[in-house]
Protein backbone atom coordinates (compact mmCIF):
# COMPACT_ATOMS: atom_id res chain seq x y z
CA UNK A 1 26.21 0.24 -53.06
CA UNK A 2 26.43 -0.21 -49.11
CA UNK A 3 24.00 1.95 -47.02
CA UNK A 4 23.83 -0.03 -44.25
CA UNK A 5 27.16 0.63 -42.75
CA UNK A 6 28.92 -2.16 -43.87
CA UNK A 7 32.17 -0.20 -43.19
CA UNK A 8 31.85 1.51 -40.26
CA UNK A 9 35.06 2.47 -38.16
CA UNK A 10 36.16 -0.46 -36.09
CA UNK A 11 35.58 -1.16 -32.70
CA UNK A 12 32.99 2.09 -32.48
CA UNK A 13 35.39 4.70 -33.55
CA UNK A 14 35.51 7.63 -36.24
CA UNK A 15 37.49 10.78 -37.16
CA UNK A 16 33.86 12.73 -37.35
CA UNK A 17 30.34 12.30 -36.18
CA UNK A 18 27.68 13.95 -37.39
CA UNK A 19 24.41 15.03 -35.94
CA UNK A 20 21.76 15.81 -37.40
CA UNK A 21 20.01 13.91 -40.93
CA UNK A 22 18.75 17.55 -43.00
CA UNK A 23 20.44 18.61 -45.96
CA UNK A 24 23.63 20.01 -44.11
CA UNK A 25 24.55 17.36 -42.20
CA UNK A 26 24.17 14.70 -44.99
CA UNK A 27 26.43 17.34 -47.35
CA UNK A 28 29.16 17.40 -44.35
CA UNK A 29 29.20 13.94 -44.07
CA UNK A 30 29.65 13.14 -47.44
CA UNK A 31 32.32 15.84 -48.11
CA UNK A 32 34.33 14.34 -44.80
CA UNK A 33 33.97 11.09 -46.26
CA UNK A 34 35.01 11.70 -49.67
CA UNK A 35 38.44 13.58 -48.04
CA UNK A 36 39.52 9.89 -46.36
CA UNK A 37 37.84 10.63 -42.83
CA UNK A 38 36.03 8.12 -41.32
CA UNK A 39 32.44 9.53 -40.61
CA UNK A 40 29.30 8.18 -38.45
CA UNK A 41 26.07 9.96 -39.22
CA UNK A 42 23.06 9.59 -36.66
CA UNK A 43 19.95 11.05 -37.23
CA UNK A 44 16.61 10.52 -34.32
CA UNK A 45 14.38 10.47 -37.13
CA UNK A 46 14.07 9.96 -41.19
CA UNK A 47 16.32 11.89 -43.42
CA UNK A 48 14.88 14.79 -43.97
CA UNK A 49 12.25 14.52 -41.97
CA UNK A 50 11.73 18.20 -40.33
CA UNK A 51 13.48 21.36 -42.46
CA UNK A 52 14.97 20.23 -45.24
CA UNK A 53 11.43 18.54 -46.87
CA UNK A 54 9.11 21.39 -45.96
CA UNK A 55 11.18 24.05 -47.95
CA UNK A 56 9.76 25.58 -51.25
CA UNK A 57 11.12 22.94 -53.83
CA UNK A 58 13.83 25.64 -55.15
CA UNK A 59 17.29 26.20 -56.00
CA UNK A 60 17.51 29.74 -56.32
CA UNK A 61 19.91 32.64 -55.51
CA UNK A 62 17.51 34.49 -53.60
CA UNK A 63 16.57 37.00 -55.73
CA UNK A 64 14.71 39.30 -52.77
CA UNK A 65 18.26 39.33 -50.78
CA UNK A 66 19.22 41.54 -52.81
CA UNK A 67 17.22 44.12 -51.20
CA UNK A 68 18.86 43.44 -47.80
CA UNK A 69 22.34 43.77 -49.15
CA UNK A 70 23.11 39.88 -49.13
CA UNK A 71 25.64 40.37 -52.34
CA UNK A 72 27.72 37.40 -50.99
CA UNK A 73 25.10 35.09 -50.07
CA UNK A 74 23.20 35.59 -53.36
CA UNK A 75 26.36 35.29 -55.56
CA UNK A 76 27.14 31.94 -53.48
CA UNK A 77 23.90 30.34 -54.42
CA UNK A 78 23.72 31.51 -57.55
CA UNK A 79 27.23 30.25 -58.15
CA UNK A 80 26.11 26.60 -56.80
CA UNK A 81 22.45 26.78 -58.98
CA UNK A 82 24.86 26.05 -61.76
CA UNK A 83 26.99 23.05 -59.79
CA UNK A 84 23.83 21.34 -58.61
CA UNK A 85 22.64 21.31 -62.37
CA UNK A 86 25.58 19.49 -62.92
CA UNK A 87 25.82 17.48 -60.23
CA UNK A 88 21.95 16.13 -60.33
CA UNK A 89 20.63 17.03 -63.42
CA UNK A 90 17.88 14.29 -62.48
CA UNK A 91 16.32 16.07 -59.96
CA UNK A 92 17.44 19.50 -60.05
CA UNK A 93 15.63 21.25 -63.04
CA UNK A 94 15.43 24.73 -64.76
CA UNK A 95 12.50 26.78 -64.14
CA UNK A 96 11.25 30.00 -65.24
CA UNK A 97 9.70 32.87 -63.20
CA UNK A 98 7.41 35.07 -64.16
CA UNK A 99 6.98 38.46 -61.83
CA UNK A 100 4.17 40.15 -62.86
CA UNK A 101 4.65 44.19 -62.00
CA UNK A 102 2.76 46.09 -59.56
CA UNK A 103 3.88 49.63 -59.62
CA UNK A 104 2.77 50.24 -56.13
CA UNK A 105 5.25 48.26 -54.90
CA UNK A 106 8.60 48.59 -56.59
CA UNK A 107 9.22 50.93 -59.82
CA UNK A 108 9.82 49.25 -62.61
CA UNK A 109 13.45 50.41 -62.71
CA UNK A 110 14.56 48.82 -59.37
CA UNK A 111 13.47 45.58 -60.96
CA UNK A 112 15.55 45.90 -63.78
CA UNK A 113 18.12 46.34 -61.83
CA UNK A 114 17.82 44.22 -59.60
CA UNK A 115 17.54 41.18 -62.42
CA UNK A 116 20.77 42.69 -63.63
CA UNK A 117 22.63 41.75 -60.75
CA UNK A 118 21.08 38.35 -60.76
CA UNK A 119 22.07 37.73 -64.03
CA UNK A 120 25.64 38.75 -63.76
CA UNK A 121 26.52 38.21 -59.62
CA UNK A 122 27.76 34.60 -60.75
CA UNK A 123 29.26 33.17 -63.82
CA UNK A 124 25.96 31.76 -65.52
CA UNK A 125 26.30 29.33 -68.30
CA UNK A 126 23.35 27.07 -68.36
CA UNK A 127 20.16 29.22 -67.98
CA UNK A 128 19.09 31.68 -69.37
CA UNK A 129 18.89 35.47 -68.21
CA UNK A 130 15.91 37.82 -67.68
CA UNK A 131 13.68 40.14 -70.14
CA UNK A 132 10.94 42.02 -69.91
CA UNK A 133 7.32 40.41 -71.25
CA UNK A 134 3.98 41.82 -72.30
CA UNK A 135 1.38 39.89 -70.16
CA UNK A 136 -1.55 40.58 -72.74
CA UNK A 137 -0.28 38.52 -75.23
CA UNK A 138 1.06 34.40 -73.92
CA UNK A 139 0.84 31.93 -71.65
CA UNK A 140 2.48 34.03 -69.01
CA UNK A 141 -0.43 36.45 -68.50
CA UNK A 142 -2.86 34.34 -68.80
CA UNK A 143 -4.27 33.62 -65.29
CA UNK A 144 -3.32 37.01 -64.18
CA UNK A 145 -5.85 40.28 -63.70
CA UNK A 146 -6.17 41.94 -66.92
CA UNK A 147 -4.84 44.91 -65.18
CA UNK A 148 -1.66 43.54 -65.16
CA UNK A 149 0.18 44.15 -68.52
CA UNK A 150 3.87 44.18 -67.56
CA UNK A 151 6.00 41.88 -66.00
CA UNK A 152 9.76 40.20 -65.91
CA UNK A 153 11.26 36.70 -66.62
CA UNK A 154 14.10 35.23 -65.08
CA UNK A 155 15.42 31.49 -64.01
CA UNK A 156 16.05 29.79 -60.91
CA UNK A 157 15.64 26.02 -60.63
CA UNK A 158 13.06 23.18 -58.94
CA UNK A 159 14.31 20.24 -56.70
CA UNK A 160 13.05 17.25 -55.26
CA UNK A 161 13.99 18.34 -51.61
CA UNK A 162 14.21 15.09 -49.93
CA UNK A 163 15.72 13.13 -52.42
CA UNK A 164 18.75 15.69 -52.57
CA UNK A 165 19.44 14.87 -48.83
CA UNK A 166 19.16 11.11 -49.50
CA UNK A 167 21.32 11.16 -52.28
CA UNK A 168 23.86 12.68 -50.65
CA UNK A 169 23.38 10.25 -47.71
CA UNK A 170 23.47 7.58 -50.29
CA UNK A 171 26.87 8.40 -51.76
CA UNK A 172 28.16 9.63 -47.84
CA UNK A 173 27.58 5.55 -47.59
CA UNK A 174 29.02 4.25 -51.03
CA UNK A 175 32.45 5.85 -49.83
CA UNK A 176 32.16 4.28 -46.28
CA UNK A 177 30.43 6.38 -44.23
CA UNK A 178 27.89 4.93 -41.44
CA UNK A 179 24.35 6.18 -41.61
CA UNK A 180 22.32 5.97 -38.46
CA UNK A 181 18.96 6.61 -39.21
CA UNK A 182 16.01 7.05 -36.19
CA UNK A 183 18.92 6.67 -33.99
CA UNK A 184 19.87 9.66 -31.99
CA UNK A 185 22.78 11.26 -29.72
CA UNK A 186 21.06 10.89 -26.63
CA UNK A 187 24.80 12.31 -24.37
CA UNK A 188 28.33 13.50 -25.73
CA UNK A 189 31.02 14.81 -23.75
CA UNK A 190 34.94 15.79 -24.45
CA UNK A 191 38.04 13.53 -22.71
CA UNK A 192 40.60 15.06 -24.21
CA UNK A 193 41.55 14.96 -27.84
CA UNK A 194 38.06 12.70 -28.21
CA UNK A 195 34.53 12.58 -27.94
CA UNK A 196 32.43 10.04 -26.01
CA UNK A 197 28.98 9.66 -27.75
CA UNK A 198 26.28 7.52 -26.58
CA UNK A 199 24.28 6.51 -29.88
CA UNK A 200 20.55 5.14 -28.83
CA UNK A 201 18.33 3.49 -31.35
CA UNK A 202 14.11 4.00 -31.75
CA UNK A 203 14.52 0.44 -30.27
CA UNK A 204 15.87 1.73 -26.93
CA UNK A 205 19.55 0.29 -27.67
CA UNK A 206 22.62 1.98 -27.43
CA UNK A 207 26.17 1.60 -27.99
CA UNK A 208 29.15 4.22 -27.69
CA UNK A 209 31.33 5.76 -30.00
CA UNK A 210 34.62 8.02 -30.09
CA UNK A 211 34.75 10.41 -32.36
CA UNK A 212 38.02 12.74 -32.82
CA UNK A 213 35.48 16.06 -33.83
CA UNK A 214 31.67 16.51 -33.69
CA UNK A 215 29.62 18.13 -35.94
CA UNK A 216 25.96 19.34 -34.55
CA UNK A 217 23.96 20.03 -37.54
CA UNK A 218 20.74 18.99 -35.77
CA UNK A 219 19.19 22.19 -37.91
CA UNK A 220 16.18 23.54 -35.73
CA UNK A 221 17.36 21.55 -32.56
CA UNK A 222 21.39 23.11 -32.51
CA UNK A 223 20.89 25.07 -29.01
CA UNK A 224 18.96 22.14 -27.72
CA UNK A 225 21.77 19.50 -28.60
CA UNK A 226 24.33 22.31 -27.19
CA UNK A 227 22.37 22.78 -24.02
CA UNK A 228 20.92 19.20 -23.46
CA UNK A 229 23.20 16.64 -24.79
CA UNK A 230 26.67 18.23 -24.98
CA UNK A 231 26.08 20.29 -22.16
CA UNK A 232 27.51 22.97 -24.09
CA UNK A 233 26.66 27.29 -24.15
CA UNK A 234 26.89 29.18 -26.83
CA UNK A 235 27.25 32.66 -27.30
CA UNK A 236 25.02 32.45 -30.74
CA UNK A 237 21.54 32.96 -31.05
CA UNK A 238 19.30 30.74 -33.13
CA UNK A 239 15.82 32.25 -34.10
CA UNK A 240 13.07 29.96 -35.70
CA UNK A 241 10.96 31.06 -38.25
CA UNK A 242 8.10 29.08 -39.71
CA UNK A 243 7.15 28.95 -43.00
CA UNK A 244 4.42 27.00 -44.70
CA UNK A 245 2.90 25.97 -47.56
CA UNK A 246 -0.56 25.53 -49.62
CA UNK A 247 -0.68 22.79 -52.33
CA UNK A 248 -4.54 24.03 -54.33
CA UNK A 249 -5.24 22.38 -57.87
CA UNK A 250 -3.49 23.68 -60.68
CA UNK A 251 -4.22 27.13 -61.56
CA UNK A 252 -2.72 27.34 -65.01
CA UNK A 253 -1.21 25.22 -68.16
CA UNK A 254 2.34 25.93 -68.77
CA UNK A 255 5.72 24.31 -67.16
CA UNK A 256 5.87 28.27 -65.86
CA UNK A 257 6.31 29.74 -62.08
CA UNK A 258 5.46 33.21 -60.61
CA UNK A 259 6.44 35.27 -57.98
CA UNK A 260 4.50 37.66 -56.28
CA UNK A 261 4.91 40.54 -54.63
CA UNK A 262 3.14 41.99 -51.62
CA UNK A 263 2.32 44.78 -49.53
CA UNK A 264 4.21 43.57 -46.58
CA UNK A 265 7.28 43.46 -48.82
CA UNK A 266 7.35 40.00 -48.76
CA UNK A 267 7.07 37.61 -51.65
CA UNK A 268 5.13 34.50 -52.76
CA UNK A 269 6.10 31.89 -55.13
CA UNK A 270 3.49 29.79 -57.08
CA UNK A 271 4.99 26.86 -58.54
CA UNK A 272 3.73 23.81 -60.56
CA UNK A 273 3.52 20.35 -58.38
CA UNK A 274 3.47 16.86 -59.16
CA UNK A 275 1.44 17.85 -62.72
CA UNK A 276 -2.20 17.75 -61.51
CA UNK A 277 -1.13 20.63 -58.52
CA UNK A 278 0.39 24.17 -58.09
CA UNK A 279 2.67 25.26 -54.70
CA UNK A 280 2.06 28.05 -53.02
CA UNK A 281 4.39 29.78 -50.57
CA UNK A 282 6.06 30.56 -48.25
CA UNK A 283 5.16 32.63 -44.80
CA UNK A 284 7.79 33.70 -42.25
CA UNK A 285 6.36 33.57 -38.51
CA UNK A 286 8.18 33.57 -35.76
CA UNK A 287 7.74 30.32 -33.96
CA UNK A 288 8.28 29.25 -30.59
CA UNK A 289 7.64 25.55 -29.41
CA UNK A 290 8.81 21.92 -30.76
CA UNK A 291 9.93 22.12 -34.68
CA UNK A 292 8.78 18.86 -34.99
CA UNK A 293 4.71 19.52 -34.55
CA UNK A 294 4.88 22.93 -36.92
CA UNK A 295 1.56 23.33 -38.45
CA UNK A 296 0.28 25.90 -40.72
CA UNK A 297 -2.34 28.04 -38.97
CA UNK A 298 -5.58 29.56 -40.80
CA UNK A 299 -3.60 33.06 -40.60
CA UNK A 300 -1.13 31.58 -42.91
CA UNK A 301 -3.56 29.90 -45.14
CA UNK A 302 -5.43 32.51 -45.64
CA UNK A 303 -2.10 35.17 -46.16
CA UNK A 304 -1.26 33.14 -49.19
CA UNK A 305 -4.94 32.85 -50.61
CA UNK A 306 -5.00 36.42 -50.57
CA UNK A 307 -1.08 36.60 -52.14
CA UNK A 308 -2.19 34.67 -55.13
CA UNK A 309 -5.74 36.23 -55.36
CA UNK A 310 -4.06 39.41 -55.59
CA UNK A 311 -3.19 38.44 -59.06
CA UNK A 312 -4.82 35.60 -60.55
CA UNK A 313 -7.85 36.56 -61.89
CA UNK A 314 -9.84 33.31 -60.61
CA UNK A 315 -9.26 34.11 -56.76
CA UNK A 316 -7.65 31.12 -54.62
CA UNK A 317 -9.33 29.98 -51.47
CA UNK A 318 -8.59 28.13 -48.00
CA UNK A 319 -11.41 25.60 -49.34
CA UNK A 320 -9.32 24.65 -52.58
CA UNK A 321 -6.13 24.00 -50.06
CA UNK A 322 -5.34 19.91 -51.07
CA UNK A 323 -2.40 20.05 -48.71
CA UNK A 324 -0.21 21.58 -46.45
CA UNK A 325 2.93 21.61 -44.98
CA UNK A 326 5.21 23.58 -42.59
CA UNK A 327 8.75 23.71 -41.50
CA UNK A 328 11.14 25.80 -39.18
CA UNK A 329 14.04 27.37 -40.78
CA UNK A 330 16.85 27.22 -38.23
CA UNK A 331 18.04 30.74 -39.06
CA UNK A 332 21.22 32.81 -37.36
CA UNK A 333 20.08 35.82 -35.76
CA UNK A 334 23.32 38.09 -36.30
CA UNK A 335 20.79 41.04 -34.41
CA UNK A 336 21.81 43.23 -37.58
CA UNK A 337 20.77 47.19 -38.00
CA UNK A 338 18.14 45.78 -40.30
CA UNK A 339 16.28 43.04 -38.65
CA UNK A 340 13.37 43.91 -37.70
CA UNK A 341 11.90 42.03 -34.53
CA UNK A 342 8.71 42.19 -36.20
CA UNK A 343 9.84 41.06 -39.40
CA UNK A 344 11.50 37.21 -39.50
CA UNK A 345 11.51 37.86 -43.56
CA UNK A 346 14.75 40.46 -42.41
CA UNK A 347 16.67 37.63 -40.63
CA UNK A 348 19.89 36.18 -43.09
CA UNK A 349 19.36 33.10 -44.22
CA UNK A 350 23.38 32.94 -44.63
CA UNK A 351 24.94 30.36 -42.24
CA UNK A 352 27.10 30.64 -39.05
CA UNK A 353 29.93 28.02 -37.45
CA UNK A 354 30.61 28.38 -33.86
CA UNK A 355 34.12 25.89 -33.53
CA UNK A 356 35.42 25.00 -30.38
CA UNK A 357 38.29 23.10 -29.07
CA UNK A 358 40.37 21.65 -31.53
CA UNK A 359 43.54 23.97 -31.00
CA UNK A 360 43.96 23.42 -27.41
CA UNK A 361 44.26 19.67 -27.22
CA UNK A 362 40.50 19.27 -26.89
CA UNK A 363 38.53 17.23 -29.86
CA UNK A 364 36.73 20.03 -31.99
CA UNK A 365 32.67 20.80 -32.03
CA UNK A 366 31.58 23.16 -34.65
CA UNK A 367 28.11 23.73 -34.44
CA UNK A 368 25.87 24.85 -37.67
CA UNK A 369 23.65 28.12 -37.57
CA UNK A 370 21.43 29.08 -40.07
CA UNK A 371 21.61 28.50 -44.06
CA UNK A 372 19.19 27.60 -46.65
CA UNK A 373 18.93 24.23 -49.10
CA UNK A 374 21.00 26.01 -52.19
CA UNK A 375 24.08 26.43 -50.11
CA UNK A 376 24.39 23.14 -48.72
CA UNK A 377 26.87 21.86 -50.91
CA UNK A 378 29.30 25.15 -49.99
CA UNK A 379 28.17 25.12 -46.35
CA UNK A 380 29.59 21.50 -45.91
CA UNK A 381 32.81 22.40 -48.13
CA UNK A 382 33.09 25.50 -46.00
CA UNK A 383 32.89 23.28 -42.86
CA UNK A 384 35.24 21.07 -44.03
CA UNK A 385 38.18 24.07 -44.44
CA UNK A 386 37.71 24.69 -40.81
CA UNK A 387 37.75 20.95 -39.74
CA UNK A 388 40.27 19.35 -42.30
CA UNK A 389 43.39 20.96 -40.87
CA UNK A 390 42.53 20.21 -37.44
CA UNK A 391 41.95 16.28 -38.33
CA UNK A 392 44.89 16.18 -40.58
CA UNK A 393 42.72 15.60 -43.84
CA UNK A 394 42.76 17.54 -47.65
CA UNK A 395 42.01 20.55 -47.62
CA UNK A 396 41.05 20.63 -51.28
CA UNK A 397 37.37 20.63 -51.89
CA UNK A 398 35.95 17.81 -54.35
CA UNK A 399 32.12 17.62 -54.15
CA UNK A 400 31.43 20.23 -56.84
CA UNK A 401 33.01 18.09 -59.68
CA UNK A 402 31.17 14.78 -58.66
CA UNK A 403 27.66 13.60 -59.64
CA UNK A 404 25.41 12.75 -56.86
CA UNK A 405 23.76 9.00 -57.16
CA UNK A 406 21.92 8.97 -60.46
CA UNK A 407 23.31 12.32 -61.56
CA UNK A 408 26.29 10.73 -64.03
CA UNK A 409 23.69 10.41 -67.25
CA UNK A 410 26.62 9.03 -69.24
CA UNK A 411 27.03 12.84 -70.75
CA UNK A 412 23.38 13.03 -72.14
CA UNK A 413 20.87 15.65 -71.44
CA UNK A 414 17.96 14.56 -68.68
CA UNK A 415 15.77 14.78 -71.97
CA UNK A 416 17.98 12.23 -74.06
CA UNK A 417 18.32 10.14 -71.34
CA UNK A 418 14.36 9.91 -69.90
CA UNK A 419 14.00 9.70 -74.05
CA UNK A 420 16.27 6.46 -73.90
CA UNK A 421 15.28 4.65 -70.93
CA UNK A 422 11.42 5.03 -72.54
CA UNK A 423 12.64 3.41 -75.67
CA UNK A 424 14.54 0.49 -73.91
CA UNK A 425 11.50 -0.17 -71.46
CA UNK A 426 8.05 0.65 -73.50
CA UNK A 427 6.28 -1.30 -71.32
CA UNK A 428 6.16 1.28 -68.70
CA UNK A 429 3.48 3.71 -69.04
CA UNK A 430 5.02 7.13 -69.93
CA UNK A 431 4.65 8.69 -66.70
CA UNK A 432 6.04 6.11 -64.83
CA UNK A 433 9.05 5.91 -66.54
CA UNK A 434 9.54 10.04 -66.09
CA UNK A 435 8.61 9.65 -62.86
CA UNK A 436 12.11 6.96 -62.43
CA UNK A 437 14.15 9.04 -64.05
CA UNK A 438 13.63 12.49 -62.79
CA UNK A 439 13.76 10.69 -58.86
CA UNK A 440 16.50 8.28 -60.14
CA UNK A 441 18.35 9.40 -62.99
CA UNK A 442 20.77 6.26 -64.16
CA UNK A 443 19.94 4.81 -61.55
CA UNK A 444 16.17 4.14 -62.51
CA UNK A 445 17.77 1.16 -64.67
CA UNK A 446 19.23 -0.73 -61.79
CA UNK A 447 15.74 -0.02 -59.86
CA UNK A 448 13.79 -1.91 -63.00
CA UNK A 449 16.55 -4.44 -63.41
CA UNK A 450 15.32 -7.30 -65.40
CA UNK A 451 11.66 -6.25 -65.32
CA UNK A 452 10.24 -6.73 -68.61
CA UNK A 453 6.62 -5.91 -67.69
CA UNK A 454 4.51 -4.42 -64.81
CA UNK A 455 3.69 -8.10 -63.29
CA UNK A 456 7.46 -8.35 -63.21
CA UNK A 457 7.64 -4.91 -60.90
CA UNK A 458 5.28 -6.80 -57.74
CA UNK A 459 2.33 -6.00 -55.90
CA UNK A 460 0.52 -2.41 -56.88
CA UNK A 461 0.60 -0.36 -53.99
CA UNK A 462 -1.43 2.01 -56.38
CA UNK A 463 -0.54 5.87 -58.22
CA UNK A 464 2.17 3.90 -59.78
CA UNK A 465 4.43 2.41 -56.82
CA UNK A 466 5.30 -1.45 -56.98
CA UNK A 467 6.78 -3.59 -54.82
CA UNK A 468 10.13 -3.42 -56.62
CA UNK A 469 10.56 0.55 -56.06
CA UNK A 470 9.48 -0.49 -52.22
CA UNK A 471 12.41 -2.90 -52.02
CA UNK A 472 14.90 -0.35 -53.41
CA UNK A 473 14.00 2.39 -50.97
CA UNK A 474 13.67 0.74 -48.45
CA UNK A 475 17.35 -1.78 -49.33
CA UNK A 476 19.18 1.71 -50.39
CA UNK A 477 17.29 4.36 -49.37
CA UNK A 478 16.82 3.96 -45.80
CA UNK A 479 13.15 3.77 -46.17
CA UNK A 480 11.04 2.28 -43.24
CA UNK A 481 7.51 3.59 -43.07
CA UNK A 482 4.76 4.82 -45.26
CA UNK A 483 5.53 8.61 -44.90
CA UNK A 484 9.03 7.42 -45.79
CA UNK A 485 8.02 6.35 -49.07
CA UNK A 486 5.17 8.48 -50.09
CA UNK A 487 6.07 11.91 -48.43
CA UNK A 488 9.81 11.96 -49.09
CA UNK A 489 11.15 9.34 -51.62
CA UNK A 490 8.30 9.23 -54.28
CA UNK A 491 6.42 12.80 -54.06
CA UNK A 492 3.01 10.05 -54.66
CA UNK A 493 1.48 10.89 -50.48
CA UNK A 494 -1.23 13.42 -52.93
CA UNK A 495 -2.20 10.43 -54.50
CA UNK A 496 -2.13 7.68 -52.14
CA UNK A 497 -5.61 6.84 -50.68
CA UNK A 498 -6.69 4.74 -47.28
CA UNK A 499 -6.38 1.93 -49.18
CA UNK A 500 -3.12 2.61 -50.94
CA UNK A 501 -1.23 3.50 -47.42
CA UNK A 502 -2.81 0.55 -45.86
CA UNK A 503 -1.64 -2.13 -48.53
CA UNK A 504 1.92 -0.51 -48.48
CA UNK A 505 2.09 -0.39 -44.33
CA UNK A 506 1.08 -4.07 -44.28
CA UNK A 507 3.59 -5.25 -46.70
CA UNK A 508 6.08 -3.00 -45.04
CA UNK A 509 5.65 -4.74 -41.71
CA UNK A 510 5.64 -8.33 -43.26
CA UNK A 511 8.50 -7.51 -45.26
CA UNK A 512 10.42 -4.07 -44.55
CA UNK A 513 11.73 -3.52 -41.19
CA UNK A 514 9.04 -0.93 -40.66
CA UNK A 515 6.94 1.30 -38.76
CA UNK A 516 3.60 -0.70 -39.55
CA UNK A 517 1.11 2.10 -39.80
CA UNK A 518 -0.25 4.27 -42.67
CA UNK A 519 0.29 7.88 -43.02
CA UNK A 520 -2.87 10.43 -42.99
């Protein structure tokens, strides 16, 4: 498998370029590929290195939408929750949530209803629906107030966030497509039925490329693409919205998630992490200043202390915070009847095109507004009706029948096959080898190779990362620093001390083409 661009369009030209590295552009990129197109991707940064790895770790329909009339959007993702279980059954799992019921918030009945709809929006064949629970007696009540005595199930999913963009960049590249990471599109403009593109590396280099159609999917830095490097208006409106997250301890035994309801309407998911930890979030602030430096603010940390306190009868606070993150969602403000100013939670997280050019003569831009993780996969596809006809390419959609890397586990279940690839390697310590498989899937067995014992895997970095998985991401993956690795490819930063960061940034600037310093 080729992720270095081995076929790239000759002599600097391609049918598409892509800007932008998040979850969207990645999904576009690989649906333009896999339609015969030739496709350059360039990205300033790491793949998903801003929105797309700061989200909640879901793939959900949206279940609060509902309340904002979002019937289309919610029936959308709910419709690709079941493809992305297909698709990457490795790193897309089912996960049960448990809404405890406050009657001072919504009656019981609206609830009910509500988790109808859910249930039956989209054709549903893998998970199962929602009931009703008695919170005094199992695991579900447990940490909960004893005041608390009702509640709902229902299912949505988990993902590994950043390894769903770099799979998708992965197989973008197995079918030809050139991936450009830390390498951004530094000027653009139209001649005609092309592009001009001037492509500049972190190393100051540049080269430049034709393109027959741009895509800007540069997430929370569209407007400042269209403004600054295309020279481009606009007429739509892109309104940031911050939302962070607390990582505590874990709070409770069981595989289980919650969601919480609170006075400002809003809601709070709690949701078990990397084993030893639980996730708390999200907020929705309005945010105003460079995406890339979001931080959560004590405000924040303290909103979703009291969220969870609210309910858990052992009361969560800002001193048991482990970790945090924050990201800006990149959201289309459609100034709708009900969105509130005051009130980013109101804002659609459905997704906007603005295409220009294309019709006239002139090579087509179609910029991306808005959208959320779930409805990546439709977002590109949907992209990809509007630009196919105009670059003379299928028109038939393919990416919902076709496992992303690691996803094709030979027809077993994620449980047979993580049961299997134990048995044929027992020398890996059990939570290694789940570890592999639920980041790798199939493809766990080509990162082990012919290992046939730890020694065989290289240097210990430490929490369970060897040399060998180093080599892969950084040989496949397009892994070059520390934060790389332990943020968003192995999930291990939590567990990675001075001394583990330091080890892995000194053999990744002897050996890895790397940024040579550790990650706090």
């Amino acid at each position: 498998m080729s992720t270095r661009g081995e076929t790239a369009a000759p002599e600097g030209s391609c049918d598409l370029l892509v800007i932008g590295g998040g979850v969207n552009g990645v999904g576009i990129a690989r649906d333009a590929v896999g339609r015969g197109l030739k496709v350059i991707l360039c990205e300033s940064r790491d793949l998903a290195s801003a929105t797309s790895s700061a989200s909640s770790k879901l793939i959900h329909g949206g279940l609060r939408y509902l309340e904002q009339y979002e019937f289309r959007l919610v029936r959308e993702a709910l419709a690709e929750r079941e493809v992305l279980l297909g698709i990457a059954p490795h790193i897309v799992r089912p996960l049960r949530f448990v809404l405890p019921h406050n009657a001072t918030l919504r009656p019981a009945w609206m609830i009910r209803i509500g988790l109808f709809l859910y249930d039956h929006l989209a054709k549903r064949s893998r998970l199962p629906g929602s009931h009703g629970v008695d919170l005094r007696h199992g695991a579900e009540g447990a940490p909960l107030k004893q005041e608390l005595t009702k509640g709902f199930v229902y299912s949505d999913c988990a993902v590994d966030d950043s390894r769903l963009v770099v799979l998708n960049a992965m197989d973008a590249a197995a079918r030809g497509a050139e991936i450009l990471t830390r390498t951004a599109c530094t000027a653009a403009r139209r001649e005609g039925a092309l592009w001009h593109a001037t492509l500049t590396g972190e190393d100051g280099q540049s080269r430049t490329i034709r393109a027959r159609a741009l895509v800007n999917a540069a997430g929370p830095w569209v407007t400042d693409v269209l403004q600054h490097v295309l020279h481009s208006n606009s007429q739509d409106h892109l309104r940031l919205v911050q939302g962070s997250h607390i990582v505590v301890p874990r709070l409770y035994d069981g595989d289980h998630a919650y969601i919480l309801q609170n006075p400002d309407e809003r809601i709070v998911f709690v949701i078990p992490y990397q084993g030893a930890y639980t996730l708390i979030g999200t907020t929705d602030v309005a945010y105003d200043g460079d995406p890339s430096v979001a931080a959560i603010s004590p405000a924040e940390t303290t909103y979703l202390c009291l969220s969870v306190s609210r309910y858990f009868a052992k009361p969560v606070r800002p001193e048991d915070v482990v970790w945090s993150y924050s990201g800006v969602r990149p959201l289309y403000d459609d100034a709708a009847q009900n969105t509130s100013p005051n009130n980013p939670s109101t804002v659609t997280r459905d997704y906007v095109f603005d295409l220009s050019g294309g019709t006239d003569g002139t090579a087509p831009l179609l910029s991306v507004f808005g959208g959320k993780l779930t409805t990546y996969r439709r977002l590109a596809e949907h992209a990809l009706e509007k630009l196919a006809p105009l670059l003379q390419a299928p028109t038939k959609g393919w990416t919902h029948a076709a496992p992303l890397p690691g996803g094709d586990l030979g027809g077993a279940s994620i449980t047979a096959f993580a049961r299997d690839f134990a048995g044929r390697h027992p020398w890996l310590p059990a939570d290694l080898a789940s570890r592999y498989v639920h980041s790798y899937g199939s493809l766990a067995t080509t990162l082990v190779g012919d290992a046939r014992s730890l020694a065989d895997l290289g240097e210990h970095f430490g929490a369970g990362l060897y040399a060998r998985e180093v080599e892969y991401l950084v040989t496949h993956e397009w892994a070059r620093s520390p934060d790389d690795i332990l943020n968003r490819r192995t999930k291990l930063l939590l567990e990675a001390d001075t001394a583990m960061r330091e080890k892995l940034a000194g053999w990744l600037a002897r050996y890895g083409r790397s940024e040579a310093r550790a990650v706090s």
